[in-house]
Protein backbone atom coordinates (compact mmCIF):
# COMPACT_ATOMS: atom_id res chain seq x y z
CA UNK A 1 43.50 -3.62 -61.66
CA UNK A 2 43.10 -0.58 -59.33
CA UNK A 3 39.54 -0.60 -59.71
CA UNK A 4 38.62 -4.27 -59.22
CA UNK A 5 40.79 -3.83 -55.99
CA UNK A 6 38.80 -0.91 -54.95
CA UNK A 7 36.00 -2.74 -55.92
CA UNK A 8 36.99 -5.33 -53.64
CA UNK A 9 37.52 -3.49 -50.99
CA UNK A 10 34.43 -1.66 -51.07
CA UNK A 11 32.41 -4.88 -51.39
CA UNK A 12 34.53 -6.34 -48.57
CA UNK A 13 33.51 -3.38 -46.68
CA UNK A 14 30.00 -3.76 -47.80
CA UNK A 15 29.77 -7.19 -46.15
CA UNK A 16 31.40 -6.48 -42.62
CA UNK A 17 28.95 -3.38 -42.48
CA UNK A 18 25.59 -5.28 -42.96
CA UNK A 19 26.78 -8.26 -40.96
CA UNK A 20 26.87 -5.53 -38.06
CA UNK A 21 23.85 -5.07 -36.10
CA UNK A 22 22.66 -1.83 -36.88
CA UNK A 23 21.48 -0.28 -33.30
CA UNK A 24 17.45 -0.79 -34.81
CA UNK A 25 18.55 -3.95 -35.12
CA UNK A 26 19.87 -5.11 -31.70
CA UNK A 27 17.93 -6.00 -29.06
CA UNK A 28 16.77 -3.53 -26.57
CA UNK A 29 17.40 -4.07 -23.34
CA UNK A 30 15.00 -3.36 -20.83
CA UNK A 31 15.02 -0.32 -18.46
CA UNK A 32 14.06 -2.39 -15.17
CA UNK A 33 14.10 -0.50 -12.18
CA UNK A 34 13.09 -0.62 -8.22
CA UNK A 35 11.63 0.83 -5.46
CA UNK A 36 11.06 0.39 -1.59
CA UNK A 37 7.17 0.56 -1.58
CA UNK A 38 6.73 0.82 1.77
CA UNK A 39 9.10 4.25 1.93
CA UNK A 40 6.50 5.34 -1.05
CA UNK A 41 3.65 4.50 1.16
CA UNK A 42 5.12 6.56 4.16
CA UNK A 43 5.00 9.90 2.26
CA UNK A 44 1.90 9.33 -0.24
CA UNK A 45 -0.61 11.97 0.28
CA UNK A 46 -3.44 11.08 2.35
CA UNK A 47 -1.90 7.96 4.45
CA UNK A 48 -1.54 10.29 7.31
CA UNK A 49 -4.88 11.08 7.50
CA UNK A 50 -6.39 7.20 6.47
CA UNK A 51 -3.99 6.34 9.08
CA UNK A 52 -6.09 8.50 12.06
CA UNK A 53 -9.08 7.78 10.88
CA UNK A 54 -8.14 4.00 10.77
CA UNK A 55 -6.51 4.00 14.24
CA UNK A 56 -9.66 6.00 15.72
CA UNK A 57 -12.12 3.59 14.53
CA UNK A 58 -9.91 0.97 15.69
CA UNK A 59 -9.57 1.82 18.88
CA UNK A 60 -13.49 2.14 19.32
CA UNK A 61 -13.67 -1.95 18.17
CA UNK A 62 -10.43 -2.42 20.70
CA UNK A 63 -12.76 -0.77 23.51
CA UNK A 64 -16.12 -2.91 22.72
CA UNK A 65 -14.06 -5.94 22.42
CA UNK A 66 -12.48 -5.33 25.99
CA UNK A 67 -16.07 -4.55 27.24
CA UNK A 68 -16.96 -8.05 26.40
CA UNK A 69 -14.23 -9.53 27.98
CA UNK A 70 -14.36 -7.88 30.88
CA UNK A 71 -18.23 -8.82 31.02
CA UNK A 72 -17.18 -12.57 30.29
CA UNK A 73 -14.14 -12.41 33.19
CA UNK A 74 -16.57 -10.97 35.58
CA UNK A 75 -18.83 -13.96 35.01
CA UNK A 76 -16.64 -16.61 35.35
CA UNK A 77 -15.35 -14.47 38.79
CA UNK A 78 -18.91 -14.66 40.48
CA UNK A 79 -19.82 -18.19 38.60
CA UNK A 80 -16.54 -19.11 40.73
CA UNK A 81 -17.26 -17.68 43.92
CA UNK A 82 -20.82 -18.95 44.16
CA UNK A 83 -20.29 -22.12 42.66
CA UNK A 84 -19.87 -24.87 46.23
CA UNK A 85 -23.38 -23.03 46.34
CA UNK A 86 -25.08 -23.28 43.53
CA UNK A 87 -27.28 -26.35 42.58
CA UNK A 88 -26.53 -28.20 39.66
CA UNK A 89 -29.48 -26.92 37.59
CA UNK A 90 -28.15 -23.18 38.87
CA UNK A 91 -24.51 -24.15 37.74
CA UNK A 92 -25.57 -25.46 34.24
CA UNK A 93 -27.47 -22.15 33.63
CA UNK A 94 -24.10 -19.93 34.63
CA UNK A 95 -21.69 -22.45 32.45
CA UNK A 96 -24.76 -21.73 29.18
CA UNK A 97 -24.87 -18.16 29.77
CA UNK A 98 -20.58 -18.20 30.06
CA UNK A 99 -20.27 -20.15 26.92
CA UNK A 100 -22.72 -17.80 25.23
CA UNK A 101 -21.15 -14.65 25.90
CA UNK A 102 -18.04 -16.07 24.81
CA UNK A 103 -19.50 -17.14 21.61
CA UNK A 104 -20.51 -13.54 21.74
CA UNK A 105 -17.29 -12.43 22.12
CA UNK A 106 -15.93 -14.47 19.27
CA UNK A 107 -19.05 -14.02 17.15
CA UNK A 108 -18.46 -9.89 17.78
CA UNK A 109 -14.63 -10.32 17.11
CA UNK A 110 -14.54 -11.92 13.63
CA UNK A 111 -17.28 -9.27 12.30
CA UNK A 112 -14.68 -6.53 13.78
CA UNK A 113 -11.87 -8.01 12.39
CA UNK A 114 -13.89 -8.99 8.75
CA UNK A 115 -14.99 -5.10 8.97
CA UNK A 116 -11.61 -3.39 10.25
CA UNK A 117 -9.81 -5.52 6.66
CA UNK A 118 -12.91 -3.65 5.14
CA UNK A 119 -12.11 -0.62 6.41
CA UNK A 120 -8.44 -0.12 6.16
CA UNK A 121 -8.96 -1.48 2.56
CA UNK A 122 -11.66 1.33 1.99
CA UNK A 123 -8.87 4.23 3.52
CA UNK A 124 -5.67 2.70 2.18
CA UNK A 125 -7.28 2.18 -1.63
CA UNK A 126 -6.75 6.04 -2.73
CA UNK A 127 -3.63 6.25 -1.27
CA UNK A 128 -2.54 3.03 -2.91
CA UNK A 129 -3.56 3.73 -6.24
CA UNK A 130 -2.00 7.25 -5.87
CA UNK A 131 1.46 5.80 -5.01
CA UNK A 132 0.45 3.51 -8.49
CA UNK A 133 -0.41 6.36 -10.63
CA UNK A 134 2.56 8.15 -9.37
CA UNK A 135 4.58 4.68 -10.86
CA UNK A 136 3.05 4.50 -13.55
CA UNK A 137 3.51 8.44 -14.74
CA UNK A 138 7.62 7.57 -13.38
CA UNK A 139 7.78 4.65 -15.62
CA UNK A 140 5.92 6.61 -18.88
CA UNK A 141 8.12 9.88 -18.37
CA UNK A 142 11.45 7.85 -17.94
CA UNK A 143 10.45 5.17 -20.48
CA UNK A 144 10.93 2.41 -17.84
CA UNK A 145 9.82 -0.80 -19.43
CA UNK A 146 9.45 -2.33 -15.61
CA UNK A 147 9.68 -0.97 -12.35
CA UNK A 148 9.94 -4.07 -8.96
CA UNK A 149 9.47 -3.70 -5.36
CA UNK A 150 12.68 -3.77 -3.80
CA UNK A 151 11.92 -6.76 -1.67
CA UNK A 152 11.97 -8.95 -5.36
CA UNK A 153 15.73 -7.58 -5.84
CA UNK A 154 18.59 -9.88 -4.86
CA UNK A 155 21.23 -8.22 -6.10
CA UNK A 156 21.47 -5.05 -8.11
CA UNK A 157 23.27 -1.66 -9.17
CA UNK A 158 21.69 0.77 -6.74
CA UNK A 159 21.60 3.36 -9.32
CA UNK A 160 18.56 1.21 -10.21
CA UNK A 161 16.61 2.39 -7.40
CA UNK A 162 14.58 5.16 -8.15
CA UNK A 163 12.87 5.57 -4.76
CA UNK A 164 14.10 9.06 -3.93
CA UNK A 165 12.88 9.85 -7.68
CA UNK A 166 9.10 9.06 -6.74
CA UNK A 167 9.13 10.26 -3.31
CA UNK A 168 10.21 13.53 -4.39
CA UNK A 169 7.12 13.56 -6.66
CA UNK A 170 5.13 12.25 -4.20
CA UNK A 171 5.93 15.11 -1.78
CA UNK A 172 5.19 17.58 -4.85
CA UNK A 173 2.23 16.04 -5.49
CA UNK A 174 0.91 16.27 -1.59
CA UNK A 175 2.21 19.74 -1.76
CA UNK A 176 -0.44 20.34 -4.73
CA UNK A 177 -2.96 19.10 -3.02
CA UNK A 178 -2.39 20.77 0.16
CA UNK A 179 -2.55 24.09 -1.87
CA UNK A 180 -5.17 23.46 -4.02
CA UNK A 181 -7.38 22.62 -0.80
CA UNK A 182 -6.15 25.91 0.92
CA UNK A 183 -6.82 27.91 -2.05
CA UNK A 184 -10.79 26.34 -2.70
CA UNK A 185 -10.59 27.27 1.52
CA UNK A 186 -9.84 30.54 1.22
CA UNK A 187 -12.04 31.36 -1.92
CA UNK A 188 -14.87 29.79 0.08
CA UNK A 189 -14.13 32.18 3.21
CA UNK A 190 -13.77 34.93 0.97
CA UNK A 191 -17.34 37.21 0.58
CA UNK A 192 -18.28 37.66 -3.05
CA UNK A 193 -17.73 40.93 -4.57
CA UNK A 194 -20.70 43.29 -4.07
């Protein structure tokens, strides 16, 4: 009798142990975490200097574009003071030359603004896809199954933002860089050995 009630028992336990998830067996739940992308973007190497170059170029188109205005303003100014003069041949002429500077102007001002999206695309791309790789190595290292922009996140634990995480590697890797680039410098400003 003592051993068909141990046997019992053990088979009892046998049952409650296998109908428990085993922690293989339950579901994982995903590590899903966020970051404010635009705080990445402020400190990822090399927006500074995409930045300057971006604002300099800019400010060249800004110039030409005011040029042209300034050019079209100045014709409508004399078109207007001469015009009780002006016969109506003379007056057609002005109002065709007018309307094609301005078409000018607007002509000149979509190919800037088509080639400054170009350009800022063209500068911004390697800093972009350095912020990315940066995510990416973050997610790998951590075994993050999912990392959002904060602007997607309604509602969270903020121990789920891991922005100060990647920033900090962000500044290491800048600080790298910044090294690296000072060290191939100073090796190039150093004479070889005789």
């Amino acid at each position: 009798m003592n051993s068909i009630f141990r046997a019992t028992t053990i088979a009892a336990a046998g049952l409650v142990l296998g109908a428990m998830p085993t922690r293989a067996q339950q579901p994982a739940v995903p590590k899903i975490v966020y970051v404010n992308t635009q705080a990445l973007l402020d400190v990822a190497p090399g927006r500074a200097q995409a930045e300057s170059t971006y604002n300099a170029e800019s400010a060249a188109w800004t110039t030409e574009l005011s040029t042209l205005s300034a050019s079209i303003q100045t014709m409508i100014s004399d078109y207007q003071k001469a015009e009780a003069t002006l016969t109506d041949a003379a007056k057609q002429a002005r109002q065709k030359a007018i309307q094609a500077k301005q078409q000018e102007y607007a002509d000149r001002q979509s190919a800037i603004n088509q080639q400054a999206q170009s350009r800022q695309t063209e500068l911004m791309g390697p800093v972009m896809q350095a912020v990315r790789d940066m995510l990416d190595k973050v997610r790998v290292d951590n075994g993050y199954e999912l990392i959002i922009d904060s602007q997607a996140v309604l509602s969270s634990d903020k121990n789920l933002d891991i922005t100060d995480k990647v920033i900090a590697r962000l500044k290491i890797a800048a600080a790298a860089k910044r090294d690296s680039a000072a060290k191939a410098i100073k090796k190039l400003d150093t004479p070889p050995n005789e």
